[in-house]
Protein backbone atom coordinates (compact mmCIF):
# COMPACT_ATOMS: atom_id res chain seq x y z
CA UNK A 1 14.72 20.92 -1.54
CA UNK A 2 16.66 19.51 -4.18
CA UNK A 3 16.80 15.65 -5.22
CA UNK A 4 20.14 14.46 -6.10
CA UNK A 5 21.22 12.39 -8.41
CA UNK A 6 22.03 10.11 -5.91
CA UNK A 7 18.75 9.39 -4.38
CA UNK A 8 17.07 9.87 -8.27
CA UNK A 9 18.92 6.79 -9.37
CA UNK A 10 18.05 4.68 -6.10
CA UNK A 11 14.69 4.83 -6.68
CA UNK A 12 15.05 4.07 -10.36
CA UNK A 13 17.22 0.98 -9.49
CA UNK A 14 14.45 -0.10 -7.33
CA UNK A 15 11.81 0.45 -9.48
CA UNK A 16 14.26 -1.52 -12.52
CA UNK A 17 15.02 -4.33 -9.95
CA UNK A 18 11.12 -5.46 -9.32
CA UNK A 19 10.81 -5.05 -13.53
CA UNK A 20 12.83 -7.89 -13.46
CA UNK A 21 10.03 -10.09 -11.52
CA UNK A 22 7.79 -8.46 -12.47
CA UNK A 23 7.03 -7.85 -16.34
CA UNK A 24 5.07 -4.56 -17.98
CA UNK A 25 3.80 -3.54 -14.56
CA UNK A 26 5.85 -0.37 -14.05
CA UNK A 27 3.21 1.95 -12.89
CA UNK A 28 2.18 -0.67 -10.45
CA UNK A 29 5.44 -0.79 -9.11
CA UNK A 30 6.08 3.13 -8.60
CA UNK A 31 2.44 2.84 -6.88
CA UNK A 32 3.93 0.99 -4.16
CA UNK A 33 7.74 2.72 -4.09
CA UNK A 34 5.57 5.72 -3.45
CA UNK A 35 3.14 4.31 -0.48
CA UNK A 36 6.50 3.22 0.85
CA UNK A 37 8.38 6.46 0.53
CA UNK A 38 4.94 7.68 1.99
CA UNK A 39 4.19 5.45 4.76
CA UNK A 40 2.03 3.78 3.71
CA UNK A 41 0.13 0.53 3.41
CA UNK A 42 -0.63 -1.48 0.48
CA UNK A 43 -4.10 -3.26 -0.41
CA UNK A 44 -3.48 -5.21 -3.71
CA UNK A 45 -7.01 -6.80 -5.07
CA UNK A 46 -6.52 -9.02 -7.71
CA UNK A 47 -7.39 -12.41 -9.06
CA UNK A 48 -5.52 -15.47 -8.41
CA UNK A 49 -1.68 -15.65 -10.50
CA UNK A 50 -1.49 -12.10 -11.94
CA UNK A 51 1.76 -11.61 -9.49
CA UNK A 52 0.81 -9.73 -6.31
CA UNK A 53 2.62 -12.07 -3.69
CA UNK A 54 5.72 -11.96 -6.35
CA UNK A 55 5.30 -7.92 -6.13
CA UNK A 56 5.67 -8.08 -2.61
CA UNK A 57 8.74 -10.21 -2.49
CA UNK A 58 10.37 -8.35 -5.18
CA UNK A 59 10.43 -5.38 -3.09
CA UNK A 60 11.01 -6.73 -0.14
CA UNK A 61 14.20 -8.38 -1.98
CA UNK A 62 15.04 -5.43 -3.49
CA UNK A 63 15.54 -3.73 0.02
CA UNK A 64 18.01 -4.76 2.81
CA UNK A 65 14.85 -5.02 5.11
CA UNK A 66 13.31 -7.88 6.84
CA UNK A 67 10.48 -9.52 4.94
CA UNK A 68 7.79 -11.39 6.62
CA UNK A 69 4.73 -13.28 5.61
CA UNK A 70 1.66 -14.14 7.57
CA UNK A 71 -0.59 -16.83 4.84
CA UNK A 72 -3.83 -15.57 6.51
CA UNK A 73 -6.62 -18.14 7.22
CA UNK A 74 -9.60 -18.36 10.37
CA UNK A 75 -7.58 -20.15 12.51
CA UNK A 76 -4.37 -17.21 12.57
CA UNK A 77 -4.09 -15.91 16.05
CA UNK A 78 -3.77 -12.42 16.59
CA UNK A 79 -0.90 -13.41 18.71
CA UNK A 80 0.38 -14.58 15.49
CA UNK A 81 1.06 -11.17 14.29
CA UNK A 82 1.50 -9.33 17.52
CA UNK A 83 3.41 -11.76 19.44
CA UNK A 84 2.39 -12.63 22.83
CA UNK A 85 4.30 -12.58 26.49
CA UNK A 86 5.45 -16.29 27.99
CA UNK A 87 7.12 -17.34 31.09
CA UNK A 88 10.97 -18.34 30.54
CA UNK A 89 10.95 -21.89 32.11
CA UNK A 90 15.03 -21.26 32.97
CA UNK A 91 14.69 -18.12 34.76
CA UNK A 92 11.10 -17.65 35.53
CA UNK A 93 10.90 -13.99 34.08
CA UNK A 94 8.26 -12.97 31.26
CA UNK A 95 9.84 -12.87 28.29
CA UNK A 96 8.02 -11.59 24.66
CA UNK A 97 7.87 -13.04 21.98
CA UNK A 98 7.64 -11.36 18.50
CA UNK A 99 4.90 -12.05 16.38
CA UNK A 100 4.71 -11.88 12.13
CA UNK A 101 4.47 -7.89 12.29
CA UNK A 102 8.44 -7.29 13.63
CA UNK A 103 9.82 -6.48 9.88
CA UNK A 104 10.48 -4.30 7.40
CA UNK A 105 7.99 -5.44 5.04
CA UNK A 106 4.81 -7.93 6.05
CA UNK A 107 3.42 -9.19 3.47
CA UNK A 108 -0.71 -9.99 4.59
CA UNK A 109 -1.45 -12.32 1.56
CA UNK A 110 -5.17 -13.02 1.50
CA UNK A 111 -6.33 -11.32 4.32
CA UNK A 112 -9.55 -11.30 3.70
CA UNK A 113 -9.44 -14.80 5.19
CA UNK A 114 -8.14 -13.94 8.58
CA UNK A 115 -11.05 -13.88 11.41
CA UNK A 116 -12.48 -10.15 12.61
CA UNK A 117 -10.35 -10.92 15.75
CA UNK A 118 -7.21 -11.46 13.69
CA UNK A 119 -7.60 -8.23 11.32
CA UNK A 120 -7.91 -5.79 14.17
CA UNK A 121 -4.71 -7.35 15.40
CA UNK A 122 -3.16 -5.44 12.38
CA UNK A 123 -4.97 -1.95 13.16
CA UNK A 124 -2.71 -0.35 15.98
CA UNK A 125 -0.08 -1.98 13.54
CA UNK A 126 -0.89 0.04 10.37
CA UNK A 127 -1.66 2.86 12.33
CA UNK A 128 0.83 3.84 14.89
CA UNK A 129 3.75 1.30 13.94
CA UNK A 130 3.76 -0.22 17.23
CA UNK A 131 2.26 -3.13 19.40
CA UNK A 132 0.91 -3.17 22.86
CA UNK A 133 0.89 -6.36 25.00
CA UNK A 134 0.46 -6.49 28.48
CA UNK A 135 0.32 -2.57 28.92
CA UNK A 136 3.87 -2.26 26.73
CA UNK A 137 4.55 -0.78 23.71
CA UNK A 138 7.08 -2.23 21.47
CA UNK A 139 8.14 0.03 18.66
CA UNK A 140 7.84 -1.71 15.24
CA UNK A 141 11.24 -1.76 12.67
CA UNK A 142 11.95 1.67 10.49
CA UNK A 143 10.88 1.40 8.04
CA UNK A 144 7.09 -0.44 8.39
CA UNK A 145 5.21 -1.06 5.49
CA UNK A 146 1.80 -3.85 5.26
CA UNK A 147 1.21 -4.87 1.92
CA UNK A 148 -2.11 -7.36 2.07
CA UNK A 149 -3.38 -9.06 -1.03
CA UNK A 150 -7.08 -10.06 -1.56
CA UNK A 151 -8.74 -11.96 -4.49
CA UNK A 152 -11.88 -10.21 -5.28
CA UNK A 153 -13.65 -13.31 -7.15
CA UNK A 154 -13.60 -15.91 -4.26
CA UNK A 155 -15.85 -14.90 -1.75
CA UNK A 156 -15.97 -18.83 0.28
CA UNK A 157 -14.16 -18.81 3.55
CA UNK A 158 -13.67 -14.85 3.43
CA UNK A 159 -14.54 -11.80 5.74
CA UNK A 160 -15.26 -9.07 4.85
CA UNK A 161 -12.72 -5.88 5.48
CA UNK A 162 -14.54 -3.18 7.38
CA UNK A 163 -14.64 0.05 6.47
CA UNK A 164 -11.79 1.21 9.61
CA UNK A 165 -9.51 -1.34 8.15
CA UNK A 166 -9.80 -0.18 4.47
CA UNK A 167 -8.97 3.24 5.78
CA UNK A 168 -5.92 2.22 6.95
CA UNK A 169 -4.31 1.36 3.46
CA UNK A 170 -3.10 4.95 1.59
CA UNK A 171 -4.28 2.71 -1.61
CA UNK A 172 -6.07 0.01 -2.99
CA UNK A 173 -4.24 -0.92 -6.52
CA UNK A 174 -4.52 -4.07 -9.13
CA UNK A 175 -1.90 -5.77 -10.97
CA UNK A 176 -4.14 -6.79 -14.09
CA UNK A 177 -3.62 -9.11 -16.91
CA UNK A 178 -0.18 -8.64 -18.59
CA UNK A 179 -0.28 -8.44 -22.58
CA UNK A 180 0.38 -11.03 -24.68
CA UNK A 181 3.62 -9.80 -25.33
CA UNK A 182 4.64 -9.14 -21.80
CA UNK A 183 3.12 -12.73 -21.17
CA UNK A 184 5.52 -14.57 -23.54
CA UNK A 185 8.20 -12.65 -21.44
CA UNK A 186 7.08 -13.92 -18.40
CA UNK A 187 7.20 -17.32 -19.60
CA UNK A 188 10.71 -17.13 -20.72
CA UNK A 189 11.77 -15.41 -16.87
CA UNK A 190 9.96 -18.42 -15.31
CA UNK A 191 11.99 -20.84 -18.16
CA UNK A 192 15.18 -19.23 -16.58
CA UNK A 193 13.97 -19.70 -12.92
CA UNK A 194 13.97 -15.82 -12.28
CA UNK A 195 12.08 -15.35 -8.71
CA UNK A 196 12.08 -12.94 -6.45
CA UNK A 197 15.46 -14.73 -4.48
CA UNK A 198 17.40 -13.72 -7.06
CA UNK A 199 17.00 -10.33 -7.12
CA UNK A 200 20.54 -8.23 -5.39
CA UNK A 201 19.80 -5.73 -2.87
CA UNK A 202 19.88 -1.93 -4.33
CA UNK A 203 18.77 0.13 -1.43
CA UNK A 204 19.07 -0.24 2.25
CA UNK A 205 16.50 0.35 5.17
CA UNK A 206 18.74 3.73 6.22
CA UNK A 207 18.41 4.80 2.77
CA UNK A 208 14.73 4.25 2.54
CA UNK A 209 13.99 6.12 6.02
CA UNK A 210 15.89 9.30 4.56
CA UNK A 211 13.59 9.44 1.40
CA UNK A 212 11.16 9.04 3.29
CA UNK A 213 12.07 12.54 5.39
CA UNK A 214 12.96 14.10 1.96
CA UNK A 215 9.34 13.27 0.20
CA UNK A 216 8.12 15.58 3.63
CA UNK A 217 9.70 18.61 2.02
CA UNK A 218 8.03 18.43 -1.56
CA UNK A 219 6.65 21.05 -2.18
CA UNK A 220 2.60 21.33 -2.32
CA UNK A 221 0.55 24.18 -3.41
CA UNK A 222 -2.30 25.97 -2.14
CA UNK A 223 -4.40 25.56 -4.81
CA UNK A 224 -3.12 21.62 -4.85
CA UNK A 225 -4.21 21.20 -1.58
CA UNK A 226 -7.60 23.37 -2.44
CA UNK A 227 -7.89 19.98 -5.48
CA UNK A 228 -8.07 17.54 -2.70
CA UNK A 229 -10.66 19.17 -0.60
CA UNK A 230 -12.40 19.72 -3.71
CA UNK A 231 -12.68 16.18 -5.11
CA UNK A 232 -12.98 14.98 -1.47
CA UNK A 233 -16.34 17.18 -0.79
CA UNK A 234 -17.57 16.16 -4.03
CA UNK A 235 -17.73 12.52 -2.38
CA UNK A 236 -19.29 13.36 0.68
CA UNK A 237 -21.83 15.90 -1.56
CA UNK A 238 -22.86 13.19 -4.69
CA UNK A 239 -26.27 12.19 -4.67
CA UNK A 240 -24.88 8.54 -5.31
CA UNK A 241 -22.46 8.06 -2.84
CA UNK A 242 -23.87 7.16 1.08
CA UNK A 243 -20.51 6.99 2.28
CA UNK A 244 -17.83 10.17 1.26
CA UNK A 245 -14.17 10.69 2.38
CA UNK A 246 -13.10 11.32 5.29
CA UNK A 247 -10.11 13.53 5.83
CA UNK A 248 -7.73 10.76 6.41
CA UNK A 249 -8.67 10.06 2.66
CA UNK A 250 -7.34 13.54 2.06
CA UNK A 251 -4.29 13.42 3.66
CA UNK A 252 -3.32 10.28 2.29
CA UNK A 253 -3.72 11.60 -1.26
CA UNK A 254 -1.70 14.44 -0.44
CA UNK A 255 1.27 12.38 1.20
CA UNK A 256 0.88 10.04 -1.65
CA UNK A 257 0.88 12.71 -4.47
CA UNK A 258 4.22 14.13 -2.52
CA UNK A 259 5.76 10.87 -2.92
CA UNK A 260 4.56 10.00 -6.50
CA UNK A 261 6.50 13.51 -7.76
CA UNK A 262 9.27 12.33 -5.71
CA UNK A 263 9.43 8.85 -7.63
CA UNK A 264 9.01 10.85 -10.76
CA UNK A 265 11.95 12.95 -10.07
CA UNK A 266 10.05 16.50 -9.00
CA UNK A 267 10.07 18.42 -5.55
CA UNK A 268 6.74 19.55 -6.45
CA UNK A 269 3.37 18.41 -7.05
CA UNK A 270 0.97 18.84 -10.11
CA UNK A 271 -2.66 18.43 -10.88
CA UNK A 272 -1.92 15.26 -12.72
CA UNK A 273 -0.74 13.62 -9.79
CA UNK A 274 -3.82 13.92 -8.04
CA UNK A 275 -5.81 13.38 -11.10
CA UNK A 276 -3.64 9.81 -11.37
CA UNK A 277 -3.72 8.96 -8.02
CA UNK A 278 -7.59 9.77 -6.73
CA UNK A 279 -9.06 6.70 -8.42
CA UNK A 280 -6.75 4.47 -6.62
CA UNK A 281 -5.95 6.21 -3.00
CA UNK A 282 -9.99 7.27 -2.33
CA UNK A 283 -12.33 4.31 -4.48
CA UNK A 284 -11.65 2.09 -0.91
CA UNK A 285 -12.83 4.94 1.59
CA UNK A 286 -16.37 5.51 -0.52
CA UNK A 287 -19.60 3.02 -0.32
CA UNK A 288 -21.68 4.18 -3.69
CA UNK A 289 -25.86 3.67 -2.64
CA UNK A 290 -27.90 1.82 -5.30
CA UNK A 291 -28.66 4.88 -7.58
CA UNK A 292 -24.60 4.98 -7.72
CA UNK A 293 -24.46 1.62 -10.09
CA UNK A 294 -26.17 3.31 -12.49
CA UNK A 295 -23.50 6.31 -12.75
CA UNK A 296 -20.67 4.44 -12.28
CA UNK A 297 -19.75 0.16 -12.48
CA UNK A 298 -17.63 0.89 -9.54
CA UNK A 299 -16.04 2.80 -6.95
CA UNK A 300 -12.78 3.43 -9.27
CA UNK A 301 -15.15 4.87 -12.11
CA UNK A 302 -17.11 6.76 -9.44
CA UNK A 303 -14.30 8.96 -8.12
CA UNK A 304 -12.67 8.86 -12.07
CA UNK A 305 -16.56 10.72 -13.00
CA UNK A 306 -16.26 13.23 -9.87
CA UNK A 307 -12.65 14.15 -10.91
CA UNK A 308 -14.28 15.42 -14.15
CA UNK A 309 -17.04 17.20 -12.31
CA UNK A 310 -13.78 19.57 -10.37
CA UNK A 311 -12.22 22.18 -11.75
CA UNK A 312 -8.39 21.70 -12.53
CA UNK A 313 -6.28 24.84 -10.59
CA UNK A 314 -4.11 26.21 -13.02
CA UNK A 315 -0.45 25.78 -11.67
């Protein structure tokens, strides 16, 4: 397979079109270009203002899609985001209504506030793109991509993802504090009223469903493939880890490291694409036991100090 120019400088239009939102975040952005061009879903964890509803937007903005927005809270039905069957008064046929989830691009912001009830509503979702009420299956839009936001600091009012729904997001990324000269930028965008709105549309939903069939055909290695079972047994195998991988873990880092060499411009993938992309795509999928705090602060550092426990295959 051969990436043409074409396609090359859609993607880079994309990426360029969120830059304009959203300042000195550009490997942030080609994280989620990638889940998309993967099919994937997005878990950004942040703290409160760093921009991940604006990095939502932006994309959705920058795409021809339909972007929706459920504000999640306790009292959200599930029926919110499914949608729900009602009686026409006129005609006196069922009709169905369509919930939050019938877009392009949903946008879950802070959905660790959502009830139990009202986050398995978005599991058959993620899943298998679709949504089942009253023994039918309605086919979500093409293409489907969640990206949920959660602040990590405020734990008052919140429940707690379980582990099945953090398995459902390919990756779990942060946005981080900008620098201070990427900060005085921001304040001059926001002195010029530059939002998500304004951004043009540079890529359509037809456009984005092709890539998508096109990152398929990257090409990945044996001995790539050999990397990911590697670092994923090292999970389930570490002394300080009670909960390992599992090998949907696997096979989302090896759709997302097919899509990352697609964003950077390659029909193949390297070692340094998994390398870059383990911390963020498997740190969500492992529970470290209490001996693990004292190897690693976190999950992120955990699977960062197993990565340089495996041997690199040499390409």
């Amino acid at each position: 397979m051969e990436i043409t120019v074409n396609y090359n400088e859609k993607i880079k239009a994309l990426i360029e079109n969120v830059e304009n939102v959203i300042v000195g975040k550009r490997e942030c952005i080609e994280f989620v270009v990638a889940a998309m061009l993967a099919q994937g879903h997005v878990l950004i964890e942040d703290v409160p203002g760093v921009g991940k509803t604006q990095l939502v937007a932006s994309l959705a903005s920058s795409c021809s899609g339909k972007f929706g927005r459920l504000q999640l809270t306790p009292d959200v039905m599930p029926t919110d985001i499914t949608g729900f069957t009602m009686i026409n008064t006129t005609s006196g046929e069922s009709e169905f209504k369509k919930g939050a989830a019938f877009c392009n691009f949903l946008l879950a912001d802070e959905i660790n506030r959502s009830s139990p009830k009202s986050q398995s509503a978005l599991l058959e979702i993620m899943e298998e793109r679709q949504v089942s009420i009253d023994g039918t299956t309605y086919e979500l839009p093409k293409p489907f991509m969640v990206l949920a936001t959660q602040n990590p600091v405020e734990t008052y009012g919140t429940y707690h993802l379980p582990e099945a729904q953090m398995d459902r997001f390919i990756m779990k990324i942060s946005i981080g504090y900008p620098s201070r000269e990427d900060e005085l930028d921001i304040l001059f965008r926001n002195e010029k009223n530059i939002s998500p709105k304004q951004l043009r549309e540079v890529i359509n939903c037809e456009d984005i469903v092709k890539l998508i069939e096109m990152v398929k055909d990257v090409k990945c290695s044996n001995a790539i493939r050999e990397y990911i079972i590697n670092i994923v047994e090292a999970t389930r195998n570490a002394d300080f880890i009670k909960l390992g991988v599992s090998p949907r873990g696997s096979i989302a880092l090896n759709r997302m490291a097919k899509a990352y060499a697609f964003v950077c411009g390659r029909d193949y993938v390297v070692p340094d694409d998994i390398k870059k992309l383990a911390p963020y795509v498997l740190s969500h999928r492992i529970m470290l036991n209490p001996k693990g705090k004292s190897v690693a602060a976190n999950n992120e550092e955990a699977i960062k100090y197993l990565i340089a426990q495996v041997k690199v295959p040499v390409e």
